[in-house]
Protein backbone atom coordinates (compact mmCIF):
# COMPACT_ATOMS: atom_id res chain seq x y z
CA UNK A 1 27.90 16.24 -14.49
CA UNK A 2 30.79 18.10 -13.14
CA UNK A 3 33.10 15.01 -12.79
CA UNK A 4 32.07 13.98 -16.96
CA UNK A 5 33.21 17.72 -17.61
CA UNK A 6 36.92 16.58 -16.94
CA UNK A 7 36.95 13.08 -19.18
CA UNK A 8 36.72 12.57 -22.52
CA UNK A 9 33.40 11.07 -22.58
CA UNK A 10 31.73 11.59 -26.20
CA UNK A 11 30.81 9.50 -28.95
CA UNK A 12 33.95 7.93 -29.62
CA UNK A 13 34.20 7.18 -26.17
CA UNK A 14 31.22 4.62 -25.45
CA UNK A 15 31.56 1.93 -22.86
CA UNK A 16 32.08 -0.77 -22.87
CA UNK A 17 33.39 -0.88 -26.16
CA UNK A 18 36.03 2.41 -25.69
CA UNK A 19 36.13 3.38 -22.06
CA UNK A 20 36.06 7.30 -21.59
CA UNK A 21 39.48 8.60 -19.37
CA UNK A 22 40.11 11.67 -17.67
CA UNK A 23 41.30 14.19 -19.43
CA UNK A 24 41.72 17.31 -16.66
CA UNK A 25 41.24 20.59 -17.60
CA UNK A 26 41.23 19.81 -21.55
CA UNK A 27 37.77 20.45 -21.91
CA UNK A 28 37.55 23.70 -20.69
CA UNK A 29 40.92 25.04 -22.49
CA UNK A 30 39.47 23.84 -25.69
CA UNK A 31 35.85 25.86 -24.85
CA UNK A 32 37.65 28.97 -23.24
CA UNK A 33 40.75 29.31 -25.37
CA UNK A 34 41.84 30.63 -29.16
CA UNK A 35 42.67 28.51 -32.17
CA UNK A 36 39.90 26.05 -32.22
CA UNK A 37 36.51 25.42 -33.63
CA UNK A 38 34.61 24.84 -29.82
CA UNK A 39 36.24 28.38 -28.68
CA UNK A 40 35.30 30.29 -32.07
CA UNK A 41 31.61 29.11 -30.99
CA UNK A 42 31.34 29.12 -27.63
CA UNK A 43 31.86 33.24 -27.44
CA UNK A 44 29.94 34.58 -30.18
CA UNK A 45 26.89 31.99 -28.83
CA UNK A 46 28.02 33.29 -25.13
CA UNK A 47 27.56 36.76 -26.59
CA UNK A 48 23.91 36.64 -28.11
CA UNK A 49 23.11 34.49 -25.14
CA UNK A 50 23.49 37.49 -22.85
CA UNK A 51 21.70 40.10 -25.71
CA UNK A 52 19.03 37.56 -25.61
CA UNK A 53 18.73 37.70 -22.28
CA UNK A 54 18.58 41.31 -21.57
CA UNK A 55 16.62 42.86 -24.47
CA UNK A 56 14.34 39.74 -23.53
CA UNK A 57 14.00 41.08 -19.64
CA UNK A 58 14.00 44.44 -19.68
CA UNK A 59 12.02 44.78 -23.34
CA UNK A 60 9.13 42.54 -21.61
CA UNK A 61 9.42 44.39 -18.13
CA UNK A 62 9.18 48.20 -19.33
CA UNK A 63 6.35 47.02 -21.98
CA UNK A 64 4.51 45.52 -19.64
CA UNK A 65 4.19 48.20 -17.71
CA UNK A 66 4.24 50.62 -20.10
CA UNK A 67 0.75 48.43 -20.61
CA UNK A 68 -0.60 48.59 -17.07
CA UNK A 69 -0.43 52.39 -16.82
CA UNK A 70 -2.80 52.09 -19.77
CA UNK A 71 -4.78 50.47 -18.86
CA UNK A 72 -5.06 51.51 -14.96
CA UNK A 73 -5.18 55.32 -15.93
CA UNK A 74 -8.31 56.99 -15.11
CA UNK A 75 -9.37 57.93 -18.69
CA UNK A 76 -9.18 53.88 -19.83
CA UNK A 77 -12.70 52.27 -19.81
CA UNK A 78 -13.34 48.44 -19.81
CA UNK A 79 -10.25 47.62 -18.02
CA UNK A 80 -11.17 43.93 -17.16
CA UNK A 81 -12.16 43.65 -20.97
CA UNK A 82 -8.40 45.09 -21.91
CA UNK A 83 -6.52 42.94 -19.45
CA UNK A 84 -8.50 39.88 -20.58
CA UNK A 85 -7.82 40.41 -23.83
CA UNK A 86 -3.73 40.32 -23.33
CA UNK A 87 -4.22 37.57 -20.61
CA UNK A 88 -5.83 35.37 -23.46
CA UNK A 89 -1.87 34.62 -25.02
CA UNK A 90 -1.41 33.23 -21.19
CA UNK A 91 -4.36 31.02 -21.37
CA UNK A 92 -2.94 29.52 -24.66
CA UNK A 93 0.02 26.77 -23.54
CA UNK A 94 3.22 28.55 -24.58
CA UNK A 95 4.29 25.50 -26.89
CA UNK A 96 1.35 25.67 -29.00
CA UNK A 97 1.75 29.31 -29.55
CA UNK A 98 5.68 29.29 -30.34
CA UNK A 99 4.57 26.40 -32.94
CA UNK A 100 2.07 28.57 -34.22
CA UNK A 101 3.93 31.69 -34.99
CA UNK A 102 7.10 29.39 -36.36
CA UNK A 103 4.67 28.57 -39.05
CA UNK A 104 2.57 31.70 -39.64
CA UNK A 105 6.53 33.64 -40.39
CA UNK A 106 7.69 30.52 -42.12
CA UNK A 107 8.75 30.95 -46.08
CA UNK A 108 5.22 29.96 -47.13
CA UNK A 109 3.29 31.02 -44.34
CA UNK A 110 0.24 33.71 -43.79
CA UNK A 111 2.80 36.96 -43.39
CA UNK A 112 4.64 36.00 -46.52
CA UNK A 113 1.57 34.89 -48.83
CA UNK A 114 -0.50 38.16 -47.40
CA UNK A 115 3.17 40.40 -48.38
CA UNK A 116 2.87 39.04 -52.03
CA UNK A 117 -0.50 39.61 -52.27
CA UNK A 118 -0.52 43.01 -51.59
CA UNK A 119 2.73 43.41 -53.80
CA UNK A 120 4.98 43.89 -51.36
CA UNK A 121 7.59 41.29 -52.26
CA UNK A 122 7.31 39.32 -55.28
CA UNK A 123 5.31 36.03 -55.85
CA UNK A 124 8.49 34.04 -55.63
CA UNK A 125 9.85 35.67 -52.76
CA UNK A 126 9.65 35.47 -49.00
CA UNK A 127 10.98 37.76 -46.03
CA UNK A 128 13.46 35.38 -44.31
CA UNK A 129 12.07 35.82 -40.92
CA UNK A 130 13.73 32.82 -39.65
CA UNK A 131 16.68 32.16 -42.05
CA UNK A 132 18.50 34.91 -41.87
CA UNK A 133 20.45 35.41 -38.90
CA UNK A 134 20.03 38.81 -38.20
CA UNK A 135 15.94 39.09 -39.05
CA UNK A 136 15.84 35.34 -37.16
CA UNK A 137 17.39 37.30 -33.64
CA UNK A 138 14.87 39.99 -34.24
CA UNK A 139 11.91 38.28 -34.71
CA UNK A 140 12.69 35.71 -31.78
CA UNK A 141 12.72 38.81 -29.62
CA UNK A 142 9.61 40.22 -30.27
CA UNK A 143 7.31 37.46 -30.29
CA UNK A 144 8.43 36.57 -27.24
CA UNK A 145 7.51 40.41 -26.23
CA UNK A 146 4.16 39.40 -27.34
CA UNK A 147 4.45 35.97 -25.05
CA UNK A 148 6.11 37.72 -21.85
CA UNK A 149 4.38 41.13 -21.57
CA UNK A 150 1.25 40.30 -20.71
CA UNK A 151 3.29 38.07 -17.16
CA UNK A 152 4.80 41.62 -16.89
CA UNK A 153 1.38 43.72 -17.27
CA UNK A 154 -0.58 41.29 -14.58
CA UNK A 155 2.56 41.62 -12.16
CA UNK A 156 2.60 45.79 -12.22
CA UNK A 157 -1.03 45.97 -12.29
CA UNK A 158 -0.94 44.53 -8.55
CA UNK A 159 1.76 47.00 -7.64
CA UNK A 160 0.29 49.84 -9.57
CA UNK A 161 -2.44 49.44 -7.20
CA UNK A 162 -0.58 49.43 -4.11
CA UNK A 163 1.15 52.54 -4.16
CA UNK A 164 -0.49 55.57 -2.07
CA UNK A 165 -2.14 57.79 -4.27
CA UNK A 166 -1.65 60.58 -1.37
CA UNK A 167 2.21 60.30 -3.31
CA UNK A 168 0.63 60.90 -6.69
CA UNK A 169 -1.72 63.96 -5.70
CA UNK A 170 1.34 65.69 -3.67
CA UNK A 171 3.23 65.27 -6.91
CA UNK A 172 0.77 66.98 -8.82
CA UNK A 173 -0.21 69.60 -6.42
CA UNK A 174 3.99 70.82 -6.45
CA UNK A 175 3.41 70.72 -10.60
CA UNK A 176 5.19 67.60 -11.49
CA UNK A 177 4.17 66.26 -14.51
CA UNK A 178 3.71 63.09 -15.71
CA UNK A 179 7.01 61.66 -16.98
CA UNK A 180 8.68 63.42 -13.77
CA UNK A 181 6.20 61.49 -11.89
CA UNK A 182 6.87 58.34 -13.60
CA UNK A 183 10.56 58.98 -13.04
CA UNK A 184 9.99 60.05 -9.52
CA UNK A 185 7.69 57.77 -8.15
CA UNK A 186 6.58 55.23 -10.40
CA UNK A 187 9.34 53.49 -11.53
CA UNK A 188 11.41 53.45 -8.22
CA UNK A 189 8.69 52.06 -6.61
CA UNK A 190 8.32 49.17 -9.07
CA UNK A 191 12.28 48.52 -9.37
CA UNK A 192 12.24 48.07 -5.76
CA UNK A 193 9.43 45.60 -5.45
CA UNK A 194 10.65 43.99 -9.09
CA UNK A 195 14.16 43.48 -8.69
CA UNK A 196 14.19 39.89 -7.68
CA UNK A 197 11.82 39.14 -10.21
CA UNK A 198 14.08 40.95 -12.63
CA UNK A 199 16.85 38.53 -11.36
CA UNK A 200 14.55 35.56 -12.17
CA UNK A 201 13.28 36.54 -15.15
CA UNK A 202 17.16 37.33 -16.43
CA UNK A 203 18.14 33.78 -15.08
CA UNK A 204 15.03 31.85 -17.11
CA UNK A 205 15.93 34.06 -20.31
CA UNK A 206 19.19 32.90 -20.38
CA UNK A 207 18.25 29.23 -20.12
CA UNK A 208 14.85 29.55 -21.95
CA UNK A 209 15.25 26.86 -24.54
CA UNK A 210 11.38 26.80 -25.12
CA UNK A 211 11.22 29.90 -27.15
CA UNK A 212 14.22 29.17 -29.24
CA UNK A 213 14.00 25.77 -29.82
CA UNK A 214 10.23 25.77 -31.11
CA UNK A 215 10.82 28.73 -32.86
CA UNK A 216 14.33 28.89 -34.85
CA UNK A 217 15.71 25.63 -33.97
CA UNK A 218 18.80 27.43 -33.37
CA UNK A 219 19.05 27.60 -36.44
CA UNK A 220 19.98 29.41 -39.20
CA UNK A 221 22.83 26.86 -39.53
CA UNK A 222 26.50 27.41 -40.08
CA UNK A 223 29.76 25.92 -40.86
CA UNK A 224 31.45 28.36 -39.15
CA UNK A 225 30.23 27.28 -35.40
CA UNK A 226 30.65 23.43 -33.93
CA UNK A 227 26.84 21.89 -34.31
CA UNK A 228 25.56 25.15 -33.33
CA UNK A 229 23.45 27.80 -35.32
CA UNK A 230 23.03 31.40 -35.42
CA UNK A 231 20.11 31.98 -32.66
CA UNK A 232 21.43 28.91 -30.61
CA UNK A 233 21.90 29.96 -26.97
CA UNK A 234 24.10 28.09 -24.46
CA UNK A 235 21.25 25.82 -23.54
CA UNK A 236 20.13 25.19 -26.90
CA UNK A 237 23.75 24.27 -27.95
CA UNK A 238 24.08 22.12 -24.88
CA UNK A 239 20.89 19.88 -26.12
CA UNK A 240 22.90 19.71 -29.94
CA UNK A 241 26.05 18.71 -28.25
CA UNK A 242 24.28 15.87 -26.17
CA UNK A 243 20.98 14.41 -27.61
CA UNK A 244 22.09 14.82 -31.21
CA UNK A 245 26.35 14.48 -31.22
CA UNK A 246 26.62 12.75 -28.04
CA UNK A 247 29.43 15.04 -26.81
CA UNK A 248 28.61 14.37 -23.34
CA UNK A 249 31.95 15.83 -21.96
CA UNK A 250 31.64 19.48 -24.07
CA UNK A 251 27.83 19.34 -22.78
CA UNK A 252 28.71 19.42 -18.88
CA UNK A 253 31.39 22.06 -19.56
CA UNK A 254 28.83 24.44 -20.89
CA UNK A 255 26.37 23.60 -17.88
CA UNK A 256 29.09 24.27 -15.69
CA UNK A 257 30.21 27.54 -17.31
CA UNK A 258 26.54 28.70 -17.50
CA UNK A 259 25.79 28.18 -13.65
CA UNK A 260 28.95 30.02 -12.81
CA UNK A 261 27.86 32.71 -15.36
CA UNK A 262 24.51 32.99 -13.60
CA UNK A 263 25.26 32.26 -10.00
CA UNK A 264 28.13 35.51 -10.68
CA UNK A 265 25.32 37.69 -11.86
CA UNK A 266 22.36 36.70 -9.48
């Protein structure tokens, strides 16, 4: 992959009918530079690529166990019966449930024929969940909050359980209260145990082609970006560039760019 990155291997370049050459560094100045079409897609995708990334770590991290203190406090009752209930979106294969809500938010799906009939759009309309770009990067984002945070809640429920409660009753004796204990205690204690998970999580988001592929498509499509739509991330635009436009050369550039990206911040 790394040597294809320096030819001109692509669609126009098929052997044995037009041998592919090499090309050096061409590749990469066209990706990483100004003035062209590849460059004036490659950033903004590089860009929602690493929002994606985040607000789909940390979002699904402090949820989660925003969700286990819930359900581990003292006051809950039927605990097992709570975290059964959010383990059941686990138990479902994540392909069948991405498919799922790509057609309940479609145009003409449940949401949109339940909005009309209770007047809140109009027969003939439809919330553009996954059509326009900005609504289409929301929604992606929080179903997969409902996908990921239960991972997150069954994770800090182990630690939750782990830490001394001797900590929590010297806390309270001194008259911290509960967000200062959360603050104090809590959270440290999970960031420290978390972090590498963090790191993995962060590393899978970025290349997580699942949820956007089954769910957008990358799409909404545009003429403005090189076979790439709105929601495409890096990986997503890699798969365009070589299953669909056989741009072989432009597809090991970006896996070589995104290891570098995430081998820099793991």
């Amino acid at each position: 992959m790394i040597l294809i990155a320096f030819t001109n291997y692509d669609r126009e370049h098929q052997p044995p009918g037009n041998l592919f050459t090499w090309v050096g560094l061409d590749n990469f100045k066209a990706m990483l530079g100004s003035g062209s079409k590849l460059a004036a897609t490659f950033w903004p995708v590089l860009q929602w690529t690493l929002i994606w990334a985040v607000f789909a770590t940390f979002s699904c991290f402090f949820l989660g166990m925003l969700l286990a203190l819930l359900i581990n406090r003292k006051g809950t009752r039927c605990k097992g019966f709570w975290r059964f209930m959010f383990v059941l979106s686990i138990a479902i294969p994540q392909f069948v449930s991405l498919l799922s809500m790509r057609t309940i938010f479609n145009a003409n799906g449940p949401v949109n024929v339940i909005l009309r009939h209770l007047g809140v759009i109009g027969m003939t309309e439809s919330i553009p969940f996954f059509t326009d770009p900005t609504l289409a990067k929301i929604t992606i984002i929080m179903i997969n909050i409902w996908i990921g945070v239960p991972y997150t809640m069954l994770s800090t429920t182990g630690i939750l359980q782990n830490i001394p409660s001797e900590l929590y009753e010297a806390a309270r004796i001194d008259g911290a209260t509960a967000p200062v204990i959360f603050r104090k205690i809590t959270l440290p204690y999970m960031l420290f145990v978390m972090t590498p998970t963090l790191i993995t999580s962060f590393t899978g988001n970025i290349n997580n082609f699942n949820v956007i592929f089954l769910l957008s498509g990358g799409g909404p499509d545009t003429m403005e970006y090189y076979y790439a739509g709105r929601t495409d991330l890096l990986v997503t635009w890699l798969y365009r560039l070589t299953i669909t436009q056989k741009d072989y050369n432009l597809g090991a550039v970006i896996g070589i760019l995104v290891f570098i990206i995430l081998a820099t911040l793991s």
